[in-house]
PDB file of N, CA and C in Angstrom:
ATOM      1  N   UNK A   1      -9.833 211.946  -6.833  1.00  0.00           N
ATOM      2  CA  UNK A   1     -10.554 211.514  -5.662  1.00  0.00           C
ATOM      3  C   UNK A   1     -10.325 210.020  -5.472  1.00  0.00           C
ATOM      4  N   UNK A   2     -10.407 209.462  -3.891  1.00  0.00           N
ATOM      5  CA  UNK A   2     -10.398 208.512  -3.925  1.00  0.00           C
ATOM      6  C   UNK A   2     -11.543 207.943  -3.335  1.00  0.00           C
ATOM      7  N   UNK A   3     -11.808 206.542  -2.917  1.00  0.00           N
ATOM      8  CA  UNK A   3     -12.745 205.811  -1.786  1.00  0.00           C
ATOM      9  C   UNK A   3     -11.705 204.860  -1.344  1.00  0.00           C
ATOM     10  N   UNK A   4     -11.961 205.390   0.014  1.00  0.00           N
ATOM     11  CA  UNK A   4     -11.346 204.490   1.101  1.00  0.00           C
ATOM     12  C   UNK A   4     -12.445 203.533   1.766  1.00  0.00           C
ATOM     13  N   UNK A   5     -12.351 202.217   1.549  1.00  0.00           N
ATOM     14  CA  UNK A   5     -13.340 201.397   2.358  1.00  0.00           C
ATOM     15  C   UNK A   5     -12.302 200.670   3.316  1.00  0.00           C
ATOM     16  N   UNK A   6     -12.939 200.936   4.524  1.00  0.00           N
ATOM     17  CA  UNK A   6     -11.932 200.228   5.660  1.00  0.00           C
ATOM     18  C   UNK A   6     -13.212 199.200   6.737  1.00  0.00           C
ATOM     19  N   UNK A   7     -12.625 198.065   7.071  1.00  0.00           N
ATOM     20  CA  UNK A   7     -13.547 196.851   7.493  1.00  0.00           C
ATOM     21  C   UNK A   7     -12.595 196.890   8.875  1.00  0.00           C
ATOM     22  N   UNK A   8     -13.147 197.273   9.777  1.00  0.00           N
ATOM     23  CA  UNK A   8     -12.445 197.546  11.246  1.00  0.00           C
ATOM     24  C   UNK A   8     -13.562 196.524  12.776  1.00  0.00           C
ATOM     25  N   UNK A   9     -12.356 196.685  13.719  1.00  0.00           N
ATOM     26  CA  UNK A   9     -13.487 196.059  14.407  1.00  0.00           C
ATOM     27  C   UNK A   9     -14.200 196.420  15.146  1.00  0.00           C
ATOM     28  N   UNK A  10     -15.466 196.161  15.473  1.00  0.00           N
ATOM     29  CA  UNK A  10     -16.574 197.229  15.911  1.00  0.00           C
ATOM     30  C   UNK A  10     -16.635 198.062  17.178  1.00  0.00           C
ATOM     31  N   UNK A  11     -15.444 197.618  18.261  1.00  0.00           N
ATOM     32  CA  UNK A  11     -14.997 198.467  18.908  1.00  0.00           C
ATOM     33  C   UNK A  11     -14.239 199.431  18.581  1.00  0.00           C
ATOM     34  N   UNK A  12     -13.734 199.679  17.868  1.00  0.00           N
ATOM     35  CA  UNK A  12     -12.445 200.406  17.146  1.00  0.00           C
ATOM     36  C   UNK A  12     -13.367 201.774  16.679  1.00  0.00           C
ATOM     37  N   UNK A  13     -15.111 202.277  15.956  1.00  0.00           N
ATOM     38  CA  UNK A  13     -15.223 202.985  15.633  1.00  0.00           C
ATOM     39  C   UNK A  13     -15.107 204.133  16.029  1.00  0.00           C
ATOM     40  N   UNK A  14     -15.537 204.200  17.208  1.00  0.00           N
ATOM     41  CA  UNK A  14     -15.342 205.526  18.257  1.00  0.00           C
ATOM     42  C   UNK A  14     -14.127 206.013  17.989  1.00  0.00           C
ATOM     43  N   UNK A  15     -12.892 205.299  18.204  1.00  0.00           N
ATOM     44  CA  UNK A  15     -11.217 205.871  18.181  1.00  0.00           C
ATOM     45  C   UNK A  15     -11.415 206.363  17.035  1.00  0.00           C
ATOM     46  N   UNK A  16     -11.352 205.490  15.950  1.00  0.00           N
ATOM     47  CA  UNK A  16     -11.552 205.843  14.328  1.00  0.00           C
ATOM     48  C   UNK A  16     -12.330 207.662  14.105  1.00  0.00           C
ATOM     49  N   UNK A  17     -13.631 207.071  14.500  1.00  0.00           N
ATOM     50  CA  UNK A  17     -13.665 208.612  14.604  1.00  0.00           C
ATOM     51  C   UNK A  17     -13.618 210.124  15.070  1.00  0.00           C
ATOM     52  N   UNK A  18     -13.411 209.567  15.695  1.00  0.00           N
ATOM     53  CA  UNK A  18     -12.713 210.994  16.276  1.00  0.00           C
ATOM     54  C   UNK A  18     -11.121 211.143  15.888  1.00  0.00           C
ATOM     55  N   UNK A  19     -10.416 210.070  15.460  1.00  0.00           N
ATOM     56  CA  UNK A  19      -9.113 210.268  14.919  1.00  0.00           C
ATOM     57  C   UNK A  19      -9.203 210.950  13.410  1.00  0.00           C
ATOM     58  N   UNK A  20     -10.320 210.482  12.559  1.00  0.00           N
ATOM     59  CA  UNK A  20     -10.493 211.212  11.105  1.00  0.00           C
ATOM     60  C   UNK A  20     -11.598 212.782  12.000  1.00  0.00           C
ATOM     61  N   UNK A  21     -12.383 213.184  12.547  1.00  0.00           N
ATOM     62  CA  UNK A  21     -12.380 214.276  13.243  1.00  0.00           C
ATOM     63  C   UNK A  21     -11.091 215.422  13.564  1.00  0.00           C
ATOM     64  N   UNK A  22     -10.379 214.711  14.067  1.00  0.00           N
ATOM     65  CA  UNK A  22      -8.945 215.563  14.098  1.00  0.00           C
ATOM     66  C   UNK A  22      -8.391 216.068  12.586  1.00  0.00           C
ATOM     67  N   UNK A  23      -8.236 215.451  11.966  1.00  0.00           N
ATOM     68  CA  UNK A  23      -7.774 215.539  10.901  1.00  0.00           C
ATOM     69  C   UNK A  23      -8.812 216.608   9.714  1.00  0.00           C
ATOM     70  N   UNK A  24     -10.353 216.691  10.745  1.00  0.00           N
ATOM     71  CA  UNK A  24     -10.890 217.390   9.886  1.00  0.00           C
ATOM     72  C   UNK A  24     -12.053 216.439   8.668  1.00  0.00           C
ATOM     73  N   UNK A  25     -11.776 215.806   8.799  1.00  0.00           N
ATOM     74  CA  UNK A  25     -12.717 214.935   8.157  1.00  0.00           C
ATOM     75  C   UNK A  25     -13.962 214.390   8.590  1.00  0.00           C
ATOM     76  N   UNK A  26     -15.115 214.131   7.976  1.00  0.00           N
ATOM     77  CA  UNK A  26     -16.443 213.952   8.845  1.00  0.00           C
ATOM     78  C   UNK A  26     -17.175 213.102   8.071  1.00  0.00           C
ATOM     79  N   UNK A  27     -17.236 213.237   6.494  1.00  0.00           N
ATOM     80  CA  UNK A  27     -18.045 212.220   5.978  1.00  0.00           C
ATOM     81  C   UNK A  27     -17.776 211.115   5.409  1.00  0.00           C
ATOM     82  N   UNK A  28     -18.914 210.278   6.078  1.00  0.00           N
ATOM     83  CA  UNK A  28     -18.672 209.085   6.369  1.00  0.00           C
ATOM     84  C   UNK A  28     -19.713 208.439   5.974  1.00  0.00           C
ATOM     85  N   UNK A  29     -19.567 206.907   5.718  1.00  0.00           N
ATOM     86  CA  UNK A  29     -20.993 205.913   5.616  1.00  0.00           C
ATOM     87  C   UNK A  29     -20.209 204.496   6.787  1.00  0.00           C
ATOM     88  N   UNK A  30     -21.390 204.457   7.227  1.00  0.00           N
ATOM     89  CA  UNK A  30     -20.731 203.129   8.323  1.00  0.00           C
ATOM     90  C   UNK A  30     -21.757 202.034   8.346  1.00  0.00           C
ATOM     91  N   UNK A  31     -21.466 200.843   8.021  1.00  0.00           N
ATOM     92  CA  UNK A  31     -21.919 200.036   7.842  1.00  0.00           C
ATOM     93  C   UNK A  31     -21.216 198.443   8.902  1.00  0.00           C
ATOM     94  N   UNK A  32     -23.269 198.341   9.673  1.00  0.00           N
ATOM     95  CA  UNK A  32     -22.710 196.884   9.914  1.00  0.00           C
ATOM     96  C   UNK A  32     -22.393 195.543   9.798  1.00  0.00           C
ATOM     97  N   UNK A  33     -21.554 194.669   9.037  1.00  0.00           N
ATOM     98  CA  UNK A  33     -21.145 193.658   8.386  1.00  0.00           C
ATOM     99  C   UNK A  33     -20.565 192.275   9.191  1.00  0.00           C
ATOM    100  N   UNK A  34     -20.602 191.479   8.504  1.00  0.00           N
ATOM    101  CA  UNK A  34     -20.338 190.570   8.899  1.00  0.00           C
ATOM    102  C   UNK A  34     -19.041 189.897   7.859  1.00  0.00           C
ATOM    103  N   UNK A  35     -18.166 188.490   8.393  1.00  0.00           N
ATOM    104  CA  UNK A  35     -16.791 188.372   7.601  1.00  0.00           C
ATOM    105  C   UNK A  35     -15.973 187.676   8.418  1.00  0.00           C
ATOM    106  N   UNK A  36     -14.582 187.059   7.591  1.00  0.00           N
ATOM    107  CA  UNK A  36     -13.713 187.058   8.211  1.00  0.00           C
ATOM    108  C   UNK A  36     -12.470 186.662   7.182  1.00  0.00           C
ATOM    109  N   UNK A  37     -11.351 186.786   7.800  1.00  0.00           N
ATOM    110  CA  UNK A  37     -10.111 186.450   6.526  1.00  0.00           C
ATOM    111  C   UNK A  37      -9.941 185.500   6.858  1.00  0.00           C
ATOM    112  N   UNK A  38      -8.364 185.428   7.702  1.00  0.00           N
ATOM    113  CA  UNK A  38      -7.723 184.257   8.062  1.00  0.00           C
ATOM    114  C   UNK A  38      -8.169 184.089   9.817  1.00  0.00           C
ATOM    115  N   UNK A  39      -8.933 185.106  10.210  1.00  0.00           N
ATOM    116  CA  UNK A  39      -9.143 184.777  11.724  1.00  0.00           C
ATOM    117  C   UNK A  39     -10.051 183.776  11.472  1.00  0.00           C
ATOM    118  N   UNK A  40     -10.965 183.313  10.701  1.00  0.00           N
ATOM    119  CA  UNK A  40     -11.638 182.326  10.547  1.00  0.00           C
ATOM    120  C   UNK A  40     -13.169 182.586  11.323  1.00  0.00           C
ATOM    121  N   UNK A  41     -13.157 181.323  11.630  1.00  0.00           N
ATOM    122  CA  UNK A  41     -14.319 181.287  12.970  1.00  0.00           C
ATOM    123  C   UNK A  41     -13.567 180.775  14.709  1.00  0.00           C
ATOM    124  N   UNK A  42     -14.984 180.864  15.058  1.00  0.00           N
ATOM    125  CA  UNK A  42     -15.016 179.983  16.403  1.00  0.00           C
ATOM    126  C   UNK A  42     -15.583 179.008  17.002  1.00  0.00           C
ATOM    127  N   UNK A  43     -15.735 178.173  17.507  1.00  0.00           N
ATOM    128  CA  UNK A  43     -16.708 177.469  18.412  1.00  0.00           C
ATOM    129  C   UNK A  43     -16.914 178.101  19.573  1.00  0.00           C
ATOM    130  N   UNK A  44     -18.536 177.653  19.719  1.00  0.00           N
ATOM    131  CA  UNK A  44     -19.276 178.535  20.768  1.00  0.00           C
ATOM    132  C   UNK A  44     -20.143 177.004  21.177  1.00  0.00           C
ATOM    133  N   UNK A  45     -20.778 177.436  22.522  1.00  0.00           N
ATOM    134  CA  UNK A  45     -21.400 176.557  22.492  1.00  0.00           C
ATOM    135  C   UNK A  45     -23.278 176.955  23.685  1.00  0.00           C
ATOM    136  N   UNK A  46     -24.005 176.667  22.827  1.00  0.00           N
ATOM    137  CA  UNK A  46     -25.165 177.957  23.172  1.00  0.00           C
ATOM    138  C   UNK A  46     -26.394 176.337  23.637  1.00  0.00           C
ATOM    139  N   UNK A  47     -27.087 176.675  25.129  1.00  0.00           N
ATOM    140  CA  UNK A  47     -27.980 175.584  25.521  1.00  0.00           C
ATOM    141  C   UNK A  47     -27.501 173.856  25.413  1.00  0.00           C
ATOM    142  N   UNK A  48     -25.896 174.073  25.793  1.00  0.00           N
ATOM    143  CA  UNK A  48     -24.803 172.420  25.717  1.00  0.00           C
ATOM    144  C   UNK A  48     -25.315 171.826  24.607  1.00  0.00           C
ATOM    145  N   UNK A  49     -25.232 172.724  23.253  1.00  0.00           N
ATOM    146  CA  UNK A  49     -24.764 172.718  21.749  1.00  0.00           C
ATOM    147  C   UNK A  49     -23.554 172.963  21.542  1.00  0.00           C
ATOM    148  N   UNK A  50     -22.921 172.562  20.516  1.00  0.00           N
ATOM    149  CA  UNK A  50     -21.330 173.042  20.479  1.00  0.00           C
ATOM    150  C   UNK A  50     -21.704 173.509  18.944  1.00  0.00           C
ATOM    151  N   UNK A  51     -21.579 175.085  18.156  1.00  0.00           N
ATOM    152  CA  UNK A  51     -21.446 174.937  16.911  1.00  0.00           C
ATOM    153  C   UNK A  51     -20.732 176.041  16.238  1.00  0.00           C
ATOM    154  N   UNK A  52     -20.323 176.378  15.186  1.00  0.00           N
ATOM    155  CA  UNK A  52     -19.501 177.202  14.799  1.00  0.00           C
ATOM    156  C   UNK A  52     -19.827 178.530  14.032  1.00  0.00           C
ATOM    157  N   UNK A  53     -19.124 179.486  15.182  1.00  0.00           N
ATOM    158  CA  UNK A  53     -19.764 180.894  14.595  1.00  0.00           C
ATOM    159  C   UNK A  53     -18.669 181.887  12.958  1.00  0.00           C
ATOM    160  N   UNK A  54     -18.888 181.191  12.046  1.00  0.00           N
ATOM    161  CA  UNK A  54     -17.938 181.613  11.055  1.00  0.00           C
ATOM    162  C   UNK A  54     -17.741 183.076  10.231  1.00  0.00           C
ATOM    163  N   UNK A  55     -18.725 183.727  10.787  1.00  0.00           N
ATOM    164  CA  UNK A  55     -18.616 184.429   9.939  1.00  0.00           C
ATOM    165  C   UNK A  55     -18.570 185.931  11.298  1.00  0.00           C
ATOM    166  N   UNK A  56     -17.453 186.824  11.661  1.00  0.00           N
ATOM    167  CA  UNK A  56     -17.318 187.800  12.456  1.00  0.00           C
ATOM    168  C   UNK A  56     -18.218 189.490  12.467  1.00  0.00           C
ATOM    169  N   UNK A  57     -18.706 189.854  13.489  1.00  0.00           N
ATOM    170  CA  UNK A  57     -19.084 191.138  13.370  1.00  0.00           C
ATOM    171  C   UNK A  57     -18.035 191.839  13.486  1.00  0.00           C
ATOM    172  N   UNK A  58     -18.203 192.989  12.451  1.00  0.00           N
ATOM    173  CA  UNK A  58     -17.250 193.455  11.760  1.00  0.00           C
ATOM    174  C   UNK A  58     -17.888 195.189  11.355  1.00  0.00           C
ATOM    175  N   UNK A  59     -17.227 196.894  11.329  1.00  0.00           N
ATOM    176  CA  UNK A  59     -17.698 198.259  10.961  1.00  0.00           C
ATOM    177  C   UNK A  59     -16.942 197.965   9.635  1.00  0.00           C
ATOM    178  N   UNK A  60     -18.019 198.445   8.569  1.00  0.00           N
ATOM    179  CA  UNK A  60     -17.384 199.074   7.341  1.00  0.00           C
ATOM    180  C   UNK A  60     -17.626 200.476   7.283  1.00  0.00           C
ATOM    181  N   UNK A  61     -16.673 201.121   7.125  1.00  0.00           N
ATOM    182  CA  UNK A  61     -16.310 202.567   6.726  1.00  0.00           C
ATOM    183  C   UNK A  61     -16.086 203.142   5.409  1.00  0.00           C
ATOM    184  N   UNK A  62     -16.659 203.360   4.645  1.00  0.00           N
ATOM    185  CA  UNK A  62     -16.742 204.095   2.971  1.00  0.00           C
ATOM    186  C   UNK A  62     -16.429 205.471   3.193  1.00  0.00           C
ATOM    187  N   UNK A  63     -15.620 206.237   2.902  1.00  0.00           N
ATOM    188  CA  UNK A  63     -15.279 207.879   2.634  1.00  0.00           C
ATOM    189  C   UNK A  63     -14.946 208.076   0.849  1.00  0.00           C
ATOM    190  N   UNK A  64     -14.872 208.930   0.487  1.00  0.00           N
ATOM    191  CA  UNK A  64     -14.473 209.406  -0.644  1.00  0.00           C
ATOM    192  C   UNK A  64     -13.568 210.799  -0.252  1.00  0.00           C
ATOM    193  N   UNK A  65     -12.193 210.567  -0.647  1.00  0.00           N
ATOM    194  CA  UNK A  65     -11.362 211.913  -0.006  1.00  0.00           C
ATOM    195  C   UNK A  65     -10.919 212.998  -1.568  1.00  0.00           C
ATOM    196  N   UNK A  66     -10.264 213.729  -1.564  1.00  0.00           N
ATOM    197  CA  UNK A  66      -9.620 214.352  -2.391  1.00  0.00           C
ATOM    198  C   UNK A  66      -8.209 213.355  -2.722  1.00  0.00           C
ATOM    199  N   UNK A  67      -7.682 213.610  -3.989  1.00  0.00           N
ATOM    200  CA  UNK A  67      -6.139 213.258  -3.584  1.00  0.00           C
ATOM    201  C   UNK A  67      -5.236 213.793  -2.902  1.00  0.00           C
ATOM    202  N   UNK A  68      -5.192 214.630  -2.127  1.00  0.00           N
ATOM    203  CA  UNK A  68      -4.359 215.183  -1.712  1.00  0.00           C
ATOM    204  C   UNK A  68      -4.304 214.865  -0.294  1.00  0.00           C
ATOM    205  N   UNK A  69      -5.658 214.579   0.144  1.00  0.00           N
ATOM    206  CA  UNK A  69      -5.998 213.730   1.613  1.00  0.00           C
ATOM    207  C   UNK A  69      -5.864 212.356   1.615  1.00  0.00           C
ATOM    208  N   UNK A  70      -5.422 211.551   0.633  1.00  0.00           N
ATOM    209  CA  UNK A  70      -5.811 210.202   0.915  1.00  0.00           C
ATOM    210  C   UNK A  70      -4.740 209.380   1.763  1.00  0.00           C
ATOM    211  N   UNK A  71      -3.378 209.783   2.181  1.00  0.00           N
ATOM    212  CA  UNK A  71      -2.686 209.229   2.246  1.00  0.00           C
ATOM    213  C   UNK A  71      -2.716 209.441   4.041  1.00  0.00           C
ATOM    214  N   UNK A  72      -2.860 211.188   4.124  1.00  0.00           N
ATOM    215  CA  UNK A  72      -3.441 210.934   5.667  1.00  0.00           C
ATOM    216  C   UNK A  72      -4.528 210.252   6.219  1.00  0.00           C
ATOM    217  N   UNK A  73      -5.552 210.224   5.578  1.00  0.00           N
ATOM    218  CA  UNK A  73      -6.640 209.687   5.923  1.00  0.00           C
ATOM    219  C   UNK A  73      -6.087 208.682   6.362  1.00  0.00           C
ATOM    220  N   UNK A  74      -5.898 207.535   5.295  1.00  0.00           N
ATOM    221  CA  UNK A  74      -5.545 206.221   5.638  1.00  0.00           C
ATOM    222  C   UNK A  74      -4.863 205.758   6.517  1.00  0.00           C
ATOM    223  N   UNK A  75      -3.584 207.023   7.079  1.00  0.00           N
ATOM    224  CA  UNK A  75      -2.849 206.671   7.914  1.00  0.00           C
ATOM    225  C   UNK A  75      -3.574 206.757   9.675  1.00  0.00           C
ATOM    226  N   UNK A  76      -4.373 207.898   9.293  1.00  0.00           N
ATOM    227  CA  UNK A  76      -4.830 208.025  10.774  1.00  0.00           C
ATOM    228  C   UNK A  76      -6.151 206.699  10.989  1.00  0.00           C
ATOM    229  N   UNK A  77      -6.521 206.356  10.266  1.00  0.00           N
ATOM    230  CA  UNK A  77      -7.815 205.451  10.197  1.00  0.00           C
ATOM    231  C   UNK A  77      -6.873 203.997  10.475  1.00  0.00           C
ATOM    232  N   UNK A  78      -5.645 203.827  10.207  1.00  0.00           N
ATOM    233  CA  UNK A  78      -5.339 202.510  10.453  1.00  0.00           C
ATOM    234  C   UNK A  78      -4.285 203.026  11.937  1.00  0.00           C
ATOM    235  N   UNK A  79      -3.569 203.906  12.239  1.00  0.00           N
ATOM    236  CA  UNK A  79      -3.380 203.957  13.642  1.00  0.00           C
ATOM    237  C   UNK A  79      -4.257 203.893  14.460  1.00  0.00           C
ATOM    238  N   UNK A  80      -5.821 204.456  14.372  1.00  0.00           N
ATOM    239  CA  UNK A  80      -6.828 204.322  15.255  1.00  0.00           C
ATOM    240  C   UNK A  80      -6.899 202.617  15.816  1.00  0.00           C
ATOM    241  N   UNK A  81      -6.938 202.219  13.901  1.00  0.00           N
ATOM    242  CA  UNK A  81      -8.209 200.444  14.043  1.00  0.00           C
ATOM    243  C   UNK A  81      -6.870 199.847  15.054  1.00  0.00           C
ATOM    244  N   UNK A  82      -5.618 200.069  14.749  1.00  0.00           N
ATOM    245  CA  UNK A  82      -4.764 198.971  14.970  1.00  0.00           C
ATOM    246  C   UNK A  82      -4.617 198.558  16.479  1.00  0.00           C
ATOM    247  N   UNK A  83      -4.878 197.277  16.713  1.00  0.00           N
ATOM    248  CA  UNK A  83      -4.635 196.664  18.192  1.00  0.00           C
ATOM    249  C   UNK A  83      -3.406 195.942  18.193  1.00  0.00           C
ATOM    250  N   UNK A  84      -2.924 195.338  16.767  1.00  0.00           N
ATOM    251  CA  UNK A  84      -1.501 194.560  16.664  1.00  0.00           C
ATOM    252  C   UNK A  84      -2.812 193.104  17.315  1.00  0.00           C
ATOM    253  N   UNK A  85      -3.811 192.862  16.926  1.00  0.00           N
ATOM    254  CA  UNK A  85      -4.513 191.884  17.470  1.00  0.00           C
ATOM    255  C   UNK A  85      -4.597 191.489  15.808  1.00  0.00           C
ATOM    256  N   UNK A  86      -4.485 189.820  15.540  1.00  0.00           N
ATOM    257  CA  UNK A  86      -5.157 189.745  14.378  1.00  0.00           C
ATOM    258  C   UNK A  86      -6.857 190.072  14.286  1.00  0.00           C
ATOM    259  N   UNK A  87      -7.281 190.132  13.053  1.00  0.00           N
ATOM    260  CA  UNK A  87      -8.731 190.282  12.805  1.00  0.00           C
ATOM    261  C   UNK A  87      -8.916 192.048  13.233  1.00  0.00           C
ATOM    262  N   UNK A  88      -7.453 193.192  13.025  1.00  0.00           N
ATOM    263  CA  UNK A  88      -7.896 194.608  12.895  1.00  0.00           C
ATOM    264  C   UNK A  88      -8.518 194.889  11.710  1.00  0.00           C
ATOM    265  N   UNK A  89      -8.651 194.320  10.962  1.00  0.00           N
ATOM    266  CA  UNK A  89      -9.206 194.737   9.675  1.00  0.00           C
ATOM    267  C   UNK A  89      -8.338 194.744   8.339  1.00  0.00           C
ATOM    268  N   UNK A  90      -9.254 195.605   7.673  1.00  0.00           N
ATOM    269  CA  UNK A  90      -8.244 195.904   6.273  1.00  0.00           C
ATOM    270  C   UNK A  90      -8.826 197.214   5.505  1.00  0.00           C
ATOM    271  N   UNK A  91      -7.835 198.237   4.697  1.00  0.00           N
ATOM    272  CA  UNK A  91      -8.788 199.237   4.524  1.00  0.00           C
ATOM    273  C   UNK A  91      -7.767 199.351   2.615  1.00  0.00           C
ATOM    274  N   UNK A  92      -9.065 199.426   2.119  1.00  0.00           N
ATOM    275  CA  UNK A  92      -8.449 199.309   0.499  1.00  0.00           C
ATOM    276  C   UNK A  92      -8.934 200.934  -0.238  1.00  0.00           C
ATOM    277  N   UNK A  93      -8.110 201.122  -1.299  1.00  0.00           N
ATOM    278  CA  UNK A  93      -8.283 202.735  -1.968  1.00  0.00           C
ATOM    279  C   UNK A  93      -8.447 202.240  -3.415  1.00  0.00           C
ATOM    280  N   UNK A  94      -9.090 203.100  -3.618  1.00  0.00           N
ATOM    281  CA  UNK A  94      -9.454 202.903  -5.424  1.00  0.00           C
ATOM    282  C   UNK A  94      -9.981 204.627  -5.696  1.00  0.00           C
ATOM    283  N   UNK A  95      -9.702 204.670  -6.759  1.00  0.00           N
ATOM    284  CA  UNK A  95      -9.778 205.626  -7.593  1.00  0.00           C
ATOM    285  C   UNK A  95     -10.955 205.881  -7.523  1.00  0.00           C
ATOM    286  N   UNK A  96     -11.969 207.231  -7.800  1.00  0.00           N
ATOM    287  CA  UNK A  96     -13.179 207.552  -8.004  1.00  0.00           C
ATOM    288  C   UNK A  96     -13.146 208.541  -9.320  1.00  0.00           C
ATOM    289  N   UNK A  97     -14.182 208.181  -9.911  1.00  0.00           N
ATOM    290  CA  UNK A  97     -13.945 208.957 -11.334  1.00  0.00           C
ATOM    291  C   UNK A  97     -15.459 210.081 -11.384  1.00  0.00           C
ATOM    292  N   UNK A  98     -15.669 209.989 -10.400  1.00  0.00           N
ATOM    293  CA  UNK A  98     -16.760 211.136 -10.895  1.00  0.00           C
ATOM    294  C   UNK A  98     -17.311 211.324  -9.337  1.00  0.00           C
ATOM    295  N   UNK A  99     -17.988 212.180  -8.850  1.00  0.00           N
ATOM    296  CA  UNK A  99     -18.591 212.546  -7.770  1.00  0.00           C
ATOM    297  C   UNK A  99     -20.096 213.565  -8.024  1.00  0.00           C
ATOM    298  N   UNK A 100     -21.257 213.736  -7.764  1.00  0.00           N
ATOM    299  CA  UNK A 100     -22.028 214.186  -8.101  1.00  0.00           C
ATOM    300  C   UNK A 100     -23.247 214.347  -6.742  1.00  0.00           C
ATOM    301  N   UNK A 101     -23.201 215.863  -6.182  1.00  0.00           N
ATOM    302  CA  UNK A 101     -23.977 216.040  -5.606  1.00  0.00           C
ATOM    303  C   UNK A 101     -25.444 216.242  -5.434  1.00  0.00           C
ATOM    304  N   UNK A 102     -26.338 215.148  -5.732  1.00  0.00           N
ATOM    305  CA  UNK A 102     -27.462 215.514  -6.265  1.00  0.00           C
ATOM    306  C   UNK A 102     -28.300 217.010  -6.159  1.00  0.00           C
ATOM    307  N   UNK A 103     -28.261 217.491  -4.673  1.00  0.00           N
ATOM    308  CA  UNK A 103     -29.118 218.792  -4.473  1.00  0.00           C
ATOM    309  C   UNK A 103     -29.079 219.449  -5.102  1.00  0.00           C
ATOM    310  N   UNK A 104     -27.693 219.662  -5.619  1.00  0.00           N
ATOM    311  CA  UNK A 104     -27.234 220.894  -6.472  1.00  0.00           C
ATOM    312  C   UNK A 104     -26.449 220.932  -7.474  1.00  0.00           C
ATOM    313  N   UNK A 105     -25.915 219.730  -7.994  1.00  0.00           N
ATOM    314  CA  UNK A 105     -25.595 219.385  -8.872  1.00  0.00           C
ATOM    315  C   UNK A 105     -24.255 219.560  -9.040  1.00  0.00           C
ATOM    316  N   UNK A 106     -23.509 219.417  -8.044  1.00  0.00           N
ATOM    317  CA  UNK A 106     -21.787 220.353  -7.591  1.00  0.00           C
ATOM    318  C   UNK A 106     -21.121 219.193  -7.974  1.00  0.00           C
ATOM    319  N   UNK A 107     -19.967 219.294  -8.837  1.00  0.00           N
ATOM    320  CA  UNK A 107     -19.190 218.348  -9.280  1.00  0.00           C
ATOM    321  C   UNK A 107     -17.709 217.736  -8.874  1.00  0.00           C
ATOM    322  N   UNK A 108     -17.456 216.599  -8.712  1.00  0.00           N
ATOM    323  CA  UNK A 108     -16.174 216.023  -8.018  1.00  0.00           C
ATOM    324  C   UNK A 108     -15.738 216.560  -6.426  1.00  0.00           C
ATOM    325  N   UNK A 109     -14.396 217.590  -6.758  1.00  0.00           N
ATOM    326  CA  UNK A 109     -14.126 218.069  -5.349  1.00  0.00           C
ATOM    327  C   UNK A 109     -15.009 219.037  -4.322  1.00  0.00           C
ATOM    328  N   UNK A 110     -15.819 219.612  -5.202  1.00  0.00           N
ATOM    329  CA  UNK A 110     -17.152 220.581  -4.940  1.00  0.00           C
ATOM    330  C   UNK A 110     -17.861 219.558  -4.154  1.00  0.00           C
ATOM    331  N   UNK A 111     -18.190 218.062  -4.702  1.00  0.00           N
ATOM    332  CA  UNK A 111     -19.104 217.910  -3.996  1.00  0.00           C
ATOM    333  C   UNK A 111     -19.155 216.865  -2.469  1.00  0.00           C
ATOM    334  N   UNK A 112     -17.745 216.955  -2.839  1.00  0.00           N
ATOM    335  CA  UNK A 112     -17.396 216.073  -1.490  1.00  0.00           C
ATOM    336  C   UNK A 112     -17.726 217.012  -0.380  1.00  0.00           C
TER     337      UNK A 112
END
């Protein structure tokens, strides 16, 4: 199993999901965050203040897939986010070593 966490931009979720929808996929955790890499910040300037907004609103997306899904997943989740705009995001995979469905106690691929 894996976890895919992908940091997309907050227009982008809708495409996103319904693109992992196609594919059959549904669970999800989405989270709203804040961030930025190299897009940095901006200046804004709010009541003829000038000051700097550094840190971007930003969707985090957490899944846990099988191995055998992870490679589509990822692919359809980054054709969705991608605008070719900097600041599309970034989506990272790591290994999961255990999975555990509390209700019922169903283990790893069972309980995804």
């Amino acid at each position: 199993m894996f976890k895919i966490d992908a940091i997309i931009q907050p227009g982008k979720l809708e495409p996103v999901r319904r693109a992992l929808a196609v594919i059959g996929v549904d669970g999800m955790t989405v989270s709203e965050v804040r961030g930025h890499g190299r897009q940095k910040g901006h200046k804004e300037v709010y009541r003829g203040r000038e000051y700097t907004v550094d840190l971007r609103p930003k969707i985090r997306i957490e899944m846990v897939v099988p191995d055998n899904r992870k490679d589509e997943v990822v692919q359809a989740l980054a054709d969705a986010a991608r605008s070719g705009e900097i600041g599309d995001g970034k989506i990272f995979v790591e290994p999961v070593l255990q999975a555990v469905r509390i209700r019922n106690d169903d283990r790893d691929d069972l309980a995804l």
